[in-house]
C-alpha atoms as a PDB file:
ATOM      1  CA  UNK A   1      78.798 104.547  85.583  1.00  0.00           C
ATOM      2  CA  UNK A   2      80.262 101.199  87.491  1.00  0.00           C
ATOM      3  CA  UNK A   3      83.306  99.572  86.451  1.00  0.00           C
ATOM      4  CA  UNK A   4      83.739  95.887  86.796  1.00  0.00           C
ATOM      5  CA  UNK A   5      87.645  96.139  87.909  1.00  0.00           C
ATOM      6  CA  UNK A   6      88.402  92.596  86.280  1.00  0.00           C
ATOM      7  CA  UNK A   7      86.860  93.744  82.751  1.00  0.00           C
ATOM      8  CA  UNK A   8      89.665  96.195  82.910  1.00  0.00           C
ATOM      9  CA  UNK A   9      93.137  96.902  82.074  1.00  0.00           C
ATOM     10  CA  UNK A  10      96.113  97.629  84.618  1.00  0.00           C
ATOM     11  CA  UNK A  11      96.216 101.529  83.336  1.00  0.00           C
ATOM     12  CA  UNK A  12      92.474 102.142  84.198  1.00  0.00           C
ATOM     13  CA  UNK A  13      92.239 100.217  87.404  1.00  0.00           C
ATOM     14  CA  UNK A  14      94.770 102.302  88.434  1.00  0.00           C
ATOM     15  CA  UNK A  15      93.268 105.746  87.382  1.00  0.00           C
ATOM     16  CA  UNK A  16      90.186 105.103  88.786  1.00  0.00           C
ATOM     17  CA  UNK A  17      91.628 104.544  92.291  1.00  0.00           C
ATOM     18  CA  UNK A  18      94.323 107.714  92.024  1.00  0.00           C
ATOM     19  CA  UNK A  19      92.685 109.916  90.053  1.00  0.00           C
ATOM     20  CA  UNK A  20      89.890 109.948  92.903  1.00  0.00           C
ATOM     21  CA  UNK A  21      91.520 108.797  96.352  1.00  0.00           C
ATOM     22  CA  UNK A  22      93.189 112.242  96.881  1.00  0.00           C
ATOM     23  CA  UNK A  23      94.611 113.827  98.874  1.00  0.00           C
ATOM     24  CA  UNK A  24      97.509 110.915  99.555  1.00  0.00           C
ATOM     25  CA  UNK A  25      99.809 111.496 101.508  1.00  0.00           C
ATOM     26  CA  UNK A  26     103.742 110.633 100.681  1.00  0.00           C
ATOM     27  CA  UNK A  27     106.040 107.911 101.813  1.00  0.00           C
ATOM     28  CA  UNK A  28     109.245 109.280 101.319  1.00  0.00           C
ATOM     29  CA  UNK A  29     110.882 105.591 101.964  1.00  0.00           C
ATOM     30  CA  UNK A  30     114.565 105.150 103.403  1.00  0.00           C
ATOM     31  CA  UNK A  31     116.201 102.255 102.736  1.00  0.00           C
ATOM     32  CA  UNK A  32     119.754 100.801 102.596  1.00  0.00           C
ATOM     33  CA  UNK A  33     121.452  97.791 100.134  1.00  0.00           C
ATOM     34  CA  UNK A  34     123.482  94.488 101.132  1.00  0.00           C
ATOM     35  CA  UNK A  35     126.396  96.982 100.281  1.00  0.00           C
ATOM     36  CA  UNK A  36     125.126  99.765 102.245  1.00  0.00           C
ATOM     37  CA  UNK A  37     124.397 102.439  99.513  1.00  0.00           C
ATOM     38  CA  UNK A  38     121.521 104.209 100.472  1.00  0.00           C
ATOM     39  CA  UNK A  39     118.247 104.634  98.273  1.00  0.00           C
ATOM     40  CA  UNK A  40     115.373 107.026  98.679  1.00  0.00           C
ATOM     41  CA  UNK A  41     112.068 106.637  96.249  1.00  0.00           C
ATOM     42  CA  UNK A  42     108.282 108.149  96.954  1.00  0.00           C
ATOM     43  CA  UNK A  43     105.292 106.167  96.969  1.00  0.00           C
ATOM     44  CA  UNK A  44     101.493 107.745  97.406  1.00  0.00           C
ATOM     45  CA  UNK A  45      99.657 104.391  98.221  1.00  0.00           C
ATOM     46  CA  UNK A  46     100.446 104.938 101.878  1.00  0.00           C
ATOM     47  CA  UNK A  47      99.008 105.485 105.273  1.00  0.00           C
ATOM     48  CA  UNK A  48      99.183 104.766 108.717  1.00  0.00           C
ATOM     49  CA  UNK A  49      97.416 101.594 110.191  1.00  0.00           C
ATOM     50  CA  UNK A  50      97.014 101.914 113.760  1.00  0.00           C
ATOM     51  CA  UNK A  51      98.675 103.113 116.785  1.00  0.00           C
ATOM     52  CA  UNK A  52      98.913 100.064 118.959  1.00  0.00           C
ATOM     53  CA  UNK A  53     100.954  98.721 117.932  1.00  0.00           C
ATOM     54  CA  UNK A  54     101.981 102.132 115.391  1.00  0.00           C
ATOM     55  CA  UNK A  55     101.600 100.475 111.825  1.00  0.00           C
ATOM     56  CA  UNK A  56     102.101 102.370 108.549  1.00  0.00           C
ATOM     57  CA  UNK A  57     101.424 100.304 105.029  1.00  0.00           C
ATOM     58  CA  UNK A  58     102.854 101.150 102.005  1.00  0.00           C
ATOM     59  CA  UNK A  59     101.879  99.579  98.799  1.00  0.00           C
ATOM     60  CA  UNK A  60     104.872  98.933  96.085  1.00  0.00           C
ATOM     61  CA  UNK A  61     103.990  98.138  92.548  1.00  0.00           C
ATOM     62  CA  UNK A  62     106.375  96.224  90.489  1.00  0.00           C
ATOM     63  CA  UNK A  63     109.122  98.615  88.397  1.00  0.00           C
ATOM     64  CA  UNK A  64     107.501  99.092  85.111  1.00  0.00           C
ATOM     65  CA  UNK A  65     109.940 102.094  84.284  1.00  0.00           C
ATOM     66  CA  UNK A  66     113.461 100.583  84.188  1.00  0.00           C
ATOM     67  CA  UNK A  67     114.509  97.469  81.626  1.00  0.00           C
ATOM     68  CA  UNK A  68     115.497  94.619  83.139  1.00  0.00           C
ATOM     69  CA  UNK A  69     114.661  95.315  86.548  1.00  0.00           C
ATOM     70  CA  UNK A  70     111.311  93.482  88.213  1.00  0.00           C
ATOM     71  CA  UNK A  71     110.994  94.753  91.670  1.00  0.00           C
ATOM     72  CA  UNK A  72     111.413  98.404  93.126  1.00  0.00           C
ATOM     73  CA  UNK A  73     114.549  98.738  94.588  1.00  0.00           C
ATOM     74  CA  UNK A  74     112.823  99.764  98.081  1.00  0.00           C
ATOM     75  CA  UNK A  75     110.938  96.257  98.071  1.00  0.00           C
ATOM     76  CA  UNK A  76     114.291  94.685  97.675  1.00  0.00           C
ATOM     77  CA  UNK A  77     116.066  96.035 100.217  1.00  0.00           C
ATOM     78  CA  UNK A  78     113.159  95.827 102.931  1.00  0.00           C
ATOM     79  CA  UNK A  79     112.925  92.182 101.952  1.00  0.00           C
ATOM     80  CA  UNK A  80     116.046  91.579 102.362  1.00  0.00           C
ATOM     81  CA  UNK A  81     116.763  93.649 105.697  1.00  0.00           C
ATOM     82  CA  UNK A  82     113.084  93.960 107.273  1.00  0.00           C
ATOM     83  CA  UNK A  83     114.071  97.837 107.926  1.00  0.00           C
ATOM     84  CA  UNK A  84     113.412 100.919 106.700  1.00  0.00           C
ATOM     85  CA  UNK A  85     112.426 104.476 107.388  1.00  0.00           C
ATOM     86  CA  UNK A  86     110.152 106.577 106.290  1.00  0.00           C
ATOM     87  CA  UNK A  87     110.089 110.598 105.912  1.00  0.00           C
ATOM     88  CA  UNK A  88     107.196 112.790 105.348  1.00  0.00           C
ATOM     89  CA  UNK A  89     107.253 116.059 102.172  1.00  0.00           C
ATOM     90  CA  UNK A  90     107.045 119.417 103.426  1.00  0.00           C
ATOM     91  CA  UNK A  91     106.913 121.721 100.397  1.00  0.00           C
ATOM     92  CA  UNK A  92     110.147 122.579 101.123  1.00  0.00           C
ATOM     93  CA  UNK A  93     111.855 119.114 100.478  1.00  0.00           C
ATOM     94  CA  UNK A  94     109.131 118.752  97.052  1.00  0.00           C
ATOM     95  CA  UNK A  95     111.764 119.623  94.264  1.00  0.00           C
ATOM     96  CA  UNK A  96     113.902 116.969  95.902  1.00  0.00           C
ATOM     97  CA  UNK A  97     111.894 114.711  96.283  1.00  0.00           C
ATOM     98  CA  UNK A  98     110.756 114.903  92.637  1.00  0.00           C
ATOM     99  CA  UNK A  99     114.531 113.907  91.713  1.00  0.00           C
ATOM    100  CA  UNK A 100     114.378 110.925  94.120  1.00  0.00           C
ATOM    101  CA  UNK A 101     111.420 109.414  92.091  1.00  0.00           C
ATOM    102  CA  UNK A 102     113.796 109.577  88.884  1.00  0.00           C
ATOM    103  CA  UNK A 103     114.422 105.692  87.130  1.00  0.00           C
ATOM    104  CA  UNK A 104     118.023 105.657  88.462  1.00  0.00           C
ATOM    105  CA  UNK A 105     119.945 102.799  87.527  1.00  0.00           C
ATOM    106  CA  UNK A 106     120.233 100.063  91.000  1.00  0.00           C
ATOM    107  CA  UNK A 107     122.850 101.527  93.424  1.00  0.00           C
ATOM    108  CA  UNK A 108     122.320 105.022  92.759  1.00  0.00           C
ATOM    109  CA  UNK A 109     122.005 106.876  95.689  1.00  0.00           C
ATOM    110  CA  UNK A 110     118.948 109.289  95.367  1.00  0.00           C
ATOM    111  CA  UNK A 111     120.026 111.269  98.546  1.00  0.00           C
ATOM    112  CA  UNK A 112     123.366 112.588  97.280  1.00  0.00           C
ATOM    113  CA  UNK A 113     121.748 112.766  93.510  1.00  0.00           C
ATOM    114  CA  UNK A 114     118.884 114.756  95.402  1.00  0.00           C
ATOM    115  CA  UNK A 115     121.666 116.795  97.256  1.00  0.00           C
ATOM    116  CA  UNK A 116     120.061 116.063 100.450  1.00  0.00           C
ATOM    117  CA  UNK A 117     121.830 114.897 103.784  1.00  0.00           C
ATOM    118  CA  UNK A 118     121.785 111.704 104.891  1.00  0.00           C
ATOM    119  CA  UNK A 119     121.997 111.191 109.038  1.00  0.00           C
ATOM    120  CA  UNK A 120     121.997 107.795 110.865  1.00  0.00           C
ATOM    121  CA  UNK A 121     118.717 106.451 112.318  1.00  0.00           C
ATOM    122  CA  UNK A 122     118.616 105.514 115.962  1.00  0.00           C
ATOM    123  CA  UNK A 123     117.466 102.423 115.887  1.00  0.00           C
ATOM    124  CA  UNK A 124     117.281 100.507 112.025  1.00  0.00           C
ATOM    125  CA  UNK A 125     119.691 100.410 109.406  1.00  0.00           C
ATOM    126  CA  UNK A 126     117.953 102.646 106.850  1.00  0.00           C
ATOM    127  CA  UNK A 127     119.293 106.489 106.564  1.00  0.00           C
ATOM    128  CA  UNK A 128     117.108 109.505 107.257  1.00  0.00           C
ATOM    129  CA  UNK A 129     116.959 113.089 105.558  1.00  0.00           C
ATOM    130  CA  UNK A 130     118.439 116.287 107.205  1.00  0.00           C
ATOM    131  CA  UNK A 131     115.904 118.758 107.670  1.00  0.00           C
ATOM    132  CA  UNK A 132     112.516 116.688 106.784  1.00  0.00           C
ATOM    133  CA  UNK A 133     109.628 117.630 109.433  1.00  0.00           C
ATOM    134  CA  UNK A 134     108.802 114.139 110.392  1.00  0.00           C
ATOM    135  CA  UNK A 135     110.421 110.850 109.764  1.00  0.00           C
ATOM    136  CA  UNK A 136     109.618 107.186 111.516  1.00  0.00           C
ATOM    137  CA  UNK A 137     111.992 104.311 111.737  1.00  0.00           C
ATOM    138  CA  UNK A 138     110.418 101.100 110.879  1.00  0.00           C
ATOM    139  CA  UNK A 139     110.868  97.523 111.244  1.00  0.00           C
ATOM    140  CA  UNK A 140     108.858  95.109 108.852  1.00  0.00           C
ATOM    141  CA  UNK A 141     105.899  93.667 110.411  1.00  0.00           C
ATOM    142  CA  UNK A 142     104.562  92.397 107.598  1.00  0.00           C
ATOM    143  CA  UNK A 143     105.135  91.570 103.891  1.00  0.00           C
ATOM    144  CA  UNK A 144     101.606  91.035 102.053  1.00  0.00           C
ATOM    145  CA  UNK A 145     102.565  89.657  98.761  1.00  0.00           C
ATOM    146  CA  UNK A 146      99.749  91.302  96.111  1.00  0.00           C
ATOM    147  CA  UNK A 147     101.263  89.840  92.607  1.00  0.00           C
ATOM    148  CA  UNK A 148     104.529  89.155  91.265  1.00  0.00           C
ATOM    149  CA  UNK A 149     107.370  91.503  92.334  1.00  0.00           C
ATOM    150  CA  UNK A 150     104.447  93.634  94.430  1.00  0.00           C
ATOM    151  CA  UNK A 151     103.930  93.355  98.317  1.00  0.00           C
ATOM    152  CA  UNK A 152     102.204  95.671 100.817  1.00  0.00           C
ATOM    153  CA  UNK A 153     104.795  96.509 103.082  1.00  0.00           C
ATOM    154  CA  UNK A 154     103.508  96.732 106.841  1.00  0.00           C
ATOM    155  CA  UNK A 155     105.843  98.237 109.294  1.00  0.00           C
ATOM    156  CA  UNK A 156     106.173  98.994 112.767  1.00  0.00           C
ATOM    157  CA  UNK A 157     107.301 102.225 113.814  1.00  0.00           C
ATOM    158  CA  UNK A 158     109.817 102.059 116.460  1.00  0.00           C
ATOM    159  CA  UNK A 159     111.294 105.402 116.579  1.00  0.00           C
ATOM    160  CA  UNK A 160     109.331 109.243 115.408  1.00  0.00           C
ATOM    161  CA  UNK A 161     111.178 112.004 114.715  1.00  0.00           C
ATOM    162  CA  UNK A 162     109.051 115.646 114.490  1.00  0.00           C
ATOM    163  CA  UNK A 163     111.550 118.864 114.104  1.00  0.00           C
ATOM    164  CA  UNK A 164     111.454 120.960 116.940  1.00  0.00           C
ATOM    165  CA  UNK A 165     110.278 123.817 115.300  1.00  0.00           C
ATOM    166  CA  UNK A 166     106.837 121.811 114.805  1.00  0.00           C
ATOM    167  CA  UNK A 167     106.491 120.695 118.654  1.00  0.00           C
ATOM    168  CA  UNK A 168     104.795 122.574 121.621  1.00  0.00           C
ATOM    169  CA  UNK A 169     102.926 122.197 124.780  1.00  0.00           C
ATOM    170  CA  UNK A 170      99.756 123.229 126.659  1.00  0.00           C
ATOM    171  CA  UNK A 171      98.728 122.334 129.547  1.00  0.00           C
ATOM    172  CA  UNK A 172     101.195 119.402 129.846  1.00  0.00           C
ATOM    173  CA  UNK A 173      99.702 118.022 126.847  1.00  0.00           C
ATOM    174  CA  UNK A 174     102.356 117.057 123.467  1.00  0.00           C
ATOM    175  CA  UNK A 175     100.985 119.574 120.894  1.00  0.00           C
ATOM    176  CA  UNK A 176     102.113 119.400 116.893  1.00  0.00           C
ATOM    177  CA  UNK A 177     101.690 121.987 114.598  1.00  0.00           C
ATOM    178  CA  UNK A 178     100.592 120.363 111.769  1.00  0.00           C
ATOM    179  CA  UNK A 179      99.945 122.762 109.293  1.00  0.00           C
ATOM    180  CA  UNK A 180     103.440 124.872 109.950  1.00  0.00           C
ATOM    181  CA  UNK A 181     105.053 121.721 108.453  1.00  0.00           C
ATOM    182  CA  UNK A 182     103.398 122.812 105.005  1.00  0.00           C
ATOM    183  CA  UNK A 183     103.004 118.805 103.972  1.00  0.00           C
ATOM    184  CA  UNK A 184     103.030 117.953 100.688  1.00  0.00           C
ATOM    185  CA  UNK A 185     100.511 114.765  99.231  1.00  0.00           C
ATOM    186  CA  UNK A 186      99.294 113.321  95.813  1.00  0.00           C
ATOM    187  CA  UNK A 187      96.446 113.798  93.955  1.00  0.00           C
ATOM    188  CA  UNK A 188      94.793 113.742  90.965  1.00  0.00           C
ATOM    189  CA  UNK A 189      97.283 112.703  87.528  1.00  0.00           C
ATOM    190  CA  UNK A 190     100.694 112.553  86.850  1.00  0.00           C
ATOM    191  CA  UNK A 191     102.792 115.430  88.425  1.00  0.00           C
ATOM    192  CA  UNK A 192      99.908 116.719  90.378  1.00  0.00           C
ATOM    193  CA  UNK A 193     100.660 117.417  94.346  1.00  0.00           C
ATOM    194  CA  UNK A 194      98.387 118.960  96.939  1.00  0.00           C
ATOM    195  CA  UNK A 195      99.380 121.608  99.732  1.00  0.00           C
ATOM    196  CA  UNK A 196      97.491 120.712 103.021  1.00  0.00           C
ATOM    197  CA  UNK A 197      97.901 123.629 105.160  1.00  0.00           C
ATOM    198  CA  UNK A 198      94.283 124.528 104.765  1.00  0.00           C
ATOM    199  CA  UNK A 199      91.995 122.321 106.527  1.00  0.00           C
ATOM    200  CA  UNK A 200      88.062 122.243 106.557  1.00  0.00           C
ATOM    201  CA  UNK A 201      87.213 122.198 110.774  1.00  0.00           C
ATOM    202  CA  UNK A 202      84.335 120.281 111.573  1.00  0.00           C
ATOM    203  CA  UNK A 203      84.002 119.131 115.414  1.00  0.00           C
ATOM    204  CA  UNK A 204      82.845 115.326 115.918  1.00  0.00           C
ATOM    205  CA  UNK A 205      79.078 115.102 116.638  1.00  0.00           C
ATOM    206  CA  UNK A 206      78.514 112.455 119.761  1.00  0.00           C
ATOM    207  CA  UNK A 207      74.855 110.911 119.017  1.00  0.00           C
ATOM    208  CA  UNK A 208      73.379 112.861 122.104  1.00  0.00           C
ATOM    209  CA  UNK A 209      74.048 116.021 120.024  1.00  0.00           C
ATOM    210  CA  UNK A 210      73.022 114.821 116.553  1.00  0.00           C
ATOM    211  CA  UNK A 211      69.876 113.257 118.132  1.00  0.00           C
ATOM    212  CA  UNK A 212      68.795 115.633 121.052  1.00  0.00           C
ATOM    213  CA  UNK A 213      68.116 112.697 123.194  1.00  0.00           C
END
């Protein structure tokens, strides 16, 4: 069956792309207010972009869960201060993160609601989370507006943070151990997550090998 997206409504357009673009991985977003009250809120329509320069997008749908308020409160902030940061879910943080994605009133800080820790970043004014495996300070590179109070939000990453406990080295060589971080993404439905730390292996084929030329 094909579906003609602009014969549709907003509901189905948007369970056809995440009920089958899994996994996703999480954007735990960081962000701070014009009075400095921090705010933390997930969003699954993310990935990186690139590594030169190091690009991640995020995609931020207008707030269709609280009255009276248009535009996430993420959206609002970044517009306003073109910085943010951005942690990654290891099963560990999940639970909180859950309570972070609550429709708390503007000005609530998810962090302390969440019980979590807030530390400085290095380099932006956006806080970051005590003990998440990876987190990236970003600066906005780019705001693509996609509707009213909705914007894909492109931003550089000018500082990476991995946990020690996830870092190594061979042969001189930075090595990460990815699956020890026990990542957390989206998938299919409301409430549905996906544990990553079992990946399918398949080596890259170069075209001498596939052909036999």
């Amino acid at each position: 069956m094909q579906f003609a997206m602009n014969e549709l409504d907003p509901a189905t357009r948007y369970k056809l792309l995440v009920n089958t673009i899994t996994p996703r991985p999480i954007a735990w977003v960081l962000t701070r207010d014009g009075q400095g009250r921090n705010n933390a809120a997930p969003y699954s329509f993310f990935n990186a972009m690139g590594g030169t320069p190091p690009l991640v997008a995020i995609g931020m749908a207008a707030d269709a869960q609280r009255d009276g308020v248009a535009e996430k409160d993420s959206l609002a902030n970044i517009r306003a201060s073109g910085q943010f940061a951005v942690a990654l879910v290891g099963e560990a943080q999940a639970e909180a993160m859950n309570v972070t994605a609550c429709d708390a009133p503007p000005g609530i800080d998810e962090l302390a609601l969440a019980g979590l820790e807030a530390r400085p970043s290095a380099q932006v004014d956006a806080p970051l989370i005590a003990g998440a495996p990876v987190q990236f300070e970003c600066k906005l590179w780019k705001l693509v507006e996609t509707g009213p109070h909705s914007a894909i939000v492109i931003g550089e990453v000018v500082v990476a943070h991995v946990d020690d406990a996830f870092l190594g080295e061979e042969e001189g060589r930075l090595r990460i151990d990815n699956p020890a971080m026990k990542l957390v993404g989206r998938t299919y439905a409301a409430g549905e997550y996906v544990k990553t730390d079992s990946p399918l292996h398949m080596d890259r084929l170069s075209w001498k090998e596939f052909s036999g030329d």
